[in-house]
PDB file of N, CA and C in Angstrom:
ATOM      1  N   UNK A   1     -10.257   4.262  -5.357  1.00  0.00           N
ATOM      2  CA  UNK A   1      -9.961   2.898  -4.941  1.00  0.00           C
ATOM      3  C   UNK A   1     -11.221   2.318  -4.329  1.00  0.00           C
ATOM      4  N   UNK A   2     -11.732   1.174  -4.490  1.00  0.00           N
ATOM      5  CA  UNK A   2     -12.394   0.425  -4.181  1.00  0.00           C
ATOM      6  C   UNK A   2     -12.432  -0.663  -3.711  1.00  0.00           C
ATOM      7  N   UNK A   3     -13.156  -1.041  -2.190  1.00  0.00           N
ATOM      8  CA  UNK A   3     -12.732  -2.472  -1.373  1.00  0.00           C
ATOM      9  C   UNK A   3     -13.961  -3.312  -1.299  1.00  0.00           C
ATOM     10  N   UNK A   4     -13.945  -4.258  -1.868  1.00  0.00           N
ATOM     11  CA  UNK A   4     -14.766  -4.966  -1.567  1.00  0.00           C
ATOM     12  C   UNK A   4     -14.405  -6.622  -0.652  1.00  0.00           C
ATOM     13  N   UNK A   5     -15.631  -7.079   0.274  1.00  0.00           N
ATOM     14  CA  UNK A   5     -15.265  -8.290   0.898  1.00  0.00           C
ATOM     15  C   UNK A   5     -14.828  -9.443   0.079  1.00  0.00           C
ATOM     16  N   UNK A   6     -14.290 -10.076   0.156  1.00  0.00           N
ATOM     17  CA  UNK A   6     -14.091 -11.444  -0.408  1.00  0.00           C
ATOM     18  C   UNK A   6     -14.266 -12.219   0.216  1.00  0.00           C
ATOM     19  N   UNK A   7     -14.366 -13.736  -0.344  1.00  0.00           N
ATOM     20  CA  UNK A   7     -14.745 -14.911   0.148  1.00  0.00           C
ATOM     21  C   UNK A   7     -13.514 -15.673   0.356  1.00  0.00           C
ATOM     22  N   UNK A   8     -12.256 -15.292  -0.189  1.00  0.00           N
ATOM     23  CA  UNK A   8     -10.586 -15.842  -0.454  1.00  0.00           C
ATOM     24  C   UNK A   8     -10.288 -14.336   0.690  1.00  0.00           C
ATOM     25  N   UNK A   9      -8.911 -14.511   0.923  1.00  0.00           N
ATOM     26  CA  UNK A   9      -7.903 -13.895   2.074  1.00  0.00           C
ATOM     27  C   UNK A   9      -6.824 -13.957   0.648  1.00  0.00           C
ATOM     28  N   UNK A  10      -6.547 -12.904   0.536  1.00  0.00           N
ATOM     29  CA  UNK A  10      -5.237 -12.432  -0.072  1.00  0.00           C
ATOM     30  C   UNK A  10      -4.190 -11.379   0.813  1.00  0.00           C
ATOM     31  N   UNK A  11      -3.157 -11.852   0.607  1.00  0.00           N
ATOM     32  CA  UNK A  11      -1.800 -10.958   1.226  1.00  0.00           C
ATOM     33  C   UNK A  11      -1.282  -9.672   0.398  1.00  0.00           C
ATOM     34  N   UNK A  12      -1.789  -8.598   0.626  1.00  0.00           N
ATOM     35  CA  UNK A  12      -1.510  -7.130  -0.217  1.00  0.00           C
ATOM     36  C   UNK A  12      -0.331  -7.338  -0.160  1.00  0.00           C
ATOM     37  N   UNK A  13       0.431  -6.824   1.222  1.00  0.00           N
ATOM     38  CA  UNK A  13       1.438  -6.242   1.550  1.00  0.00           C
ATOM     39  C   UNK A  13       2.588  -7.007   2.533  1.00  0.00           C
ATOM     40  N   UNK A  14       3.824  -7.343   2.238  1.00  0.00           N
ATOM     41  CA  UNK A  14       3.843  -8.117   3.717  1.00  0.00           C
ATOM     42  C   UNK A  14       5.863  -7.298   3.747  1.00  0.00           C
ATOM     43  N   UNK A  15       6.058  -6.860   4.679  1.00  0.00           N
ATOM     44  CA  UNK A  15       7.576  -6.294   4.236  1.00  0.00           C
ATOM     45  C   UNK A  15       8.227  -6.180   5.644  1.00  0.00           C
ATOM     46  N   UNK A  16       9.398  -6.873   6.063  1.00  0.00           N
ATOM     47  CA  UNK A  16       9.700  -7.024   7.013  1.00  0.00           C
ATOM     48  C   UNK A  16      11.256  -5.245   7.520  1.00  0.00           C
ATOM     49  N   UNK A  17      11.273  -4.780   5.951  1.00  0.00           N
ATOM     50  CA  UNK A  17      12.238  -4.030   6.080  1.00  0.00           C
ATOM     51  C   UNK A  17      10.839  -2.679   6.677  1.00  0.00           C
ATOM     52  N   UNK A  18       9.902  -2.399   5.625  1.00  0.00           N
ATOM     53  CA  UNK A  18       9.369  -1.251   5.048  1.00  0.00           C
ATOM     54  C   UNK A  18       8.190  -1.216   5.761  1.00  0.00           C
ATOM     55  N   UNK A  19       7.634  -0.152   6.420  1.00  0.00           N
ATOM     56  CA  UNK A  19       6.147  -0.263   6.536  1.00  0.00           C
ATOM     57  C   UNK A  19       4.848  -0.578   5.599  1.00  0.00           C
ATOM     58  N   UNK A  20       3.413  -0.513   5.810  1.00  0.00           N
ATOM     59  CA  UNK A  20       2.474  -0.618   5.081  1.00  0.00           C
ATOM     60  C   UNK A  20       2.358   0.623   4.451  1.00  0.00           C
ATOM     61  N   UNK A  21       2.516   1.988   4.925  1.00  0.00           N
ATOM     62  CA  UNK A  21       2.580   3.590   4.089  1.00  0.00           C
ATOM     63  C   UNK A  21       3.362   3.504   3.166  1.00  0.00           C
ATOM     64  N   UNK A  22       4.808   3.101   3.509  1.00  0.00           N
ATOM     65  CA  UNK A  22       6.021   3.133   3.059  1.00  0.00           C
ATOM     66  C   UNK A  22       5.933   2.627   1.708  1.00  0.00           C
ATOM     67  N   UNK A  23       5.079   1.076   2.081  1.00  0.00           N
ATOM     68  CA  UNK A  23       5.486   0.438   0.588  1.00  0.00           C
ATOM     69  C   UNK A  23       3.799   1.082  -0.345  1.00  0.00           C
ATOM     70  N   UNK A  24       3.095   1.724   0.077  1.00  0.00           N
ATOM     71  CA  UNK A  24       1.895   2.177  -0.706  1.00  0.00           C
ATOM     72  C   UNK A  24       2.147   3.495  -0.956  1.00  0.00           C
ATOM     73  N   UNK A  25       3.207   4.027  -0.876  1.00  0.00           N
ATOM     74  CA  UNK A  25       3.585   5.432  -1.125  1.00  0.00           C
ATOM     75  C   UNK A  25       4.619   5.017  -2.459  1.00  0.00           C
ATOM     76  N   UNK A  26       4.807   3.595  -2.480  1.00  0.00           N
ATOM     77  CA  UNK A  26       5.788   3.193  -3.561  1.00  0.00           C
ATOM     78  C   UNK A  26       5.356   3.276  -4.531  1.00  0.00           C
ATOM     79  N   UNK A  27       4.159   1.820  -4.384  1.00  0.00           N
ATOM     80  CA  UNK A  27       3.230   1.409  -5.350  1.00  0.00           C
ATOM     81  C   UNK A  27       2.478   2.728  -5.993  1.00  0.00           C
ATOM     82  N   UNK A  28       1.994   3.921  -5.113  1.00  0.00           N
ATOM     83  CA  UNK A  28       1.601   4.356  -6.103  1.00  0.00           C
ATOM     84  C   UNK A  28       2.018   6.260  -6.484  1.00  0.00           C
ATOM     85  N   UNK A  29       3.179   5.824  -6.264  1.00  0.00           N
ATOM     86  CA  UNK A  29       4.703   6.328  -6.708  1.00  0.00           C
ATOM     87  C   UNK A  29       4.272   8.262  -5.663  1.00  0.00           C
ATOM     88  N   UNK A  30       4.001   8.097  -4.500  1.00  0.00           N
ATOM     89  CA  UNK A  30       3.498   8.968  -3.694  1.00  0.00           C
ATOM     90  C   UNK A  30       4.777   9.716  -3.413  1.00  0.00           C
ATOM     91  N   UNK A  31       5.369  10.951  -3.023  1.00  0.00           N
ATOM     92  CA  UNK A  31       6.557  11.552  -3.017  1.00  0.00           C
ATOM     93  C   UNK A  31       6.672  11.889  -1.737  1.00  0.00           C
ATOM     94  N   UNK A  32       5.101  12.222  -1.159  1.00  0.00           N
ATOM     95  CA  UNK A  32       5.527  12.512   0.054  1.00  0.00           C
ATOM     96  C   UNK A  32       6.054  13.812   0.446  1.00  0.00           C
ATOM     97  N   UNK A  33       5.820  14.671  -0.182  1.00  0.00           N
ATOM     98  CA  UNK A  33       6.587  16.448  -0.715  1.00  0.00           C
ATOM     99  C   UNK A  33       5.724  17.188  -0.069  1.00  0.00           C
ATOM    100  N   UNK A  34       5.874  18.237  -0.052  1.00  0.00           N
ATOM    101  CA  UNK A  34       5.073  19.217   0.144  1.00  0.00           C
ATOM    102  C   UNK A  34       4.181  19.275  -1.606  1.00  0.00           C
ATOM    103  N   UNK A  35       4.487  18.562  -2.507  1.00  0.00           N
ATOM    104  CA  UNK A  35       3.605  18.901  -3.722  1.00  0.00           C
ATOM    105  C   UNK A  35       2.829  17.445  -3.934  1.00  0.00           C
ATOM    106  N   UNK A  36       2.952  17.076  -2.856  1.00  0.00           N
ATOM    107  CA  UNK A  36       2.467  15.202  -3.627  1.00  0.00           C
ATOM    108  C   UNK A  36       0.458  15.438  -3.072  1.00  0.00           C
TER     109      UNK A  36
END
């Protein structure tokens, strides 16, 4: 993964139920196991 600055502000993530881990463990389908 790669971050670079921008000159624009974009909104990744915004979830009022779910955390920021929570929903990036979604996106990139993370299990969270002892095998993940």
């Amino acid at each position: 993964i790669i971050f670079e600055k921008s000159h624009s502000k974009a909104l990744l993530v915004r979830s009022d139920m779910r955390n920021f881990y929570e929903v990036l463990r979604s996106k990139l389908n993370w299990s969270g196991g002892s095998n993940a």
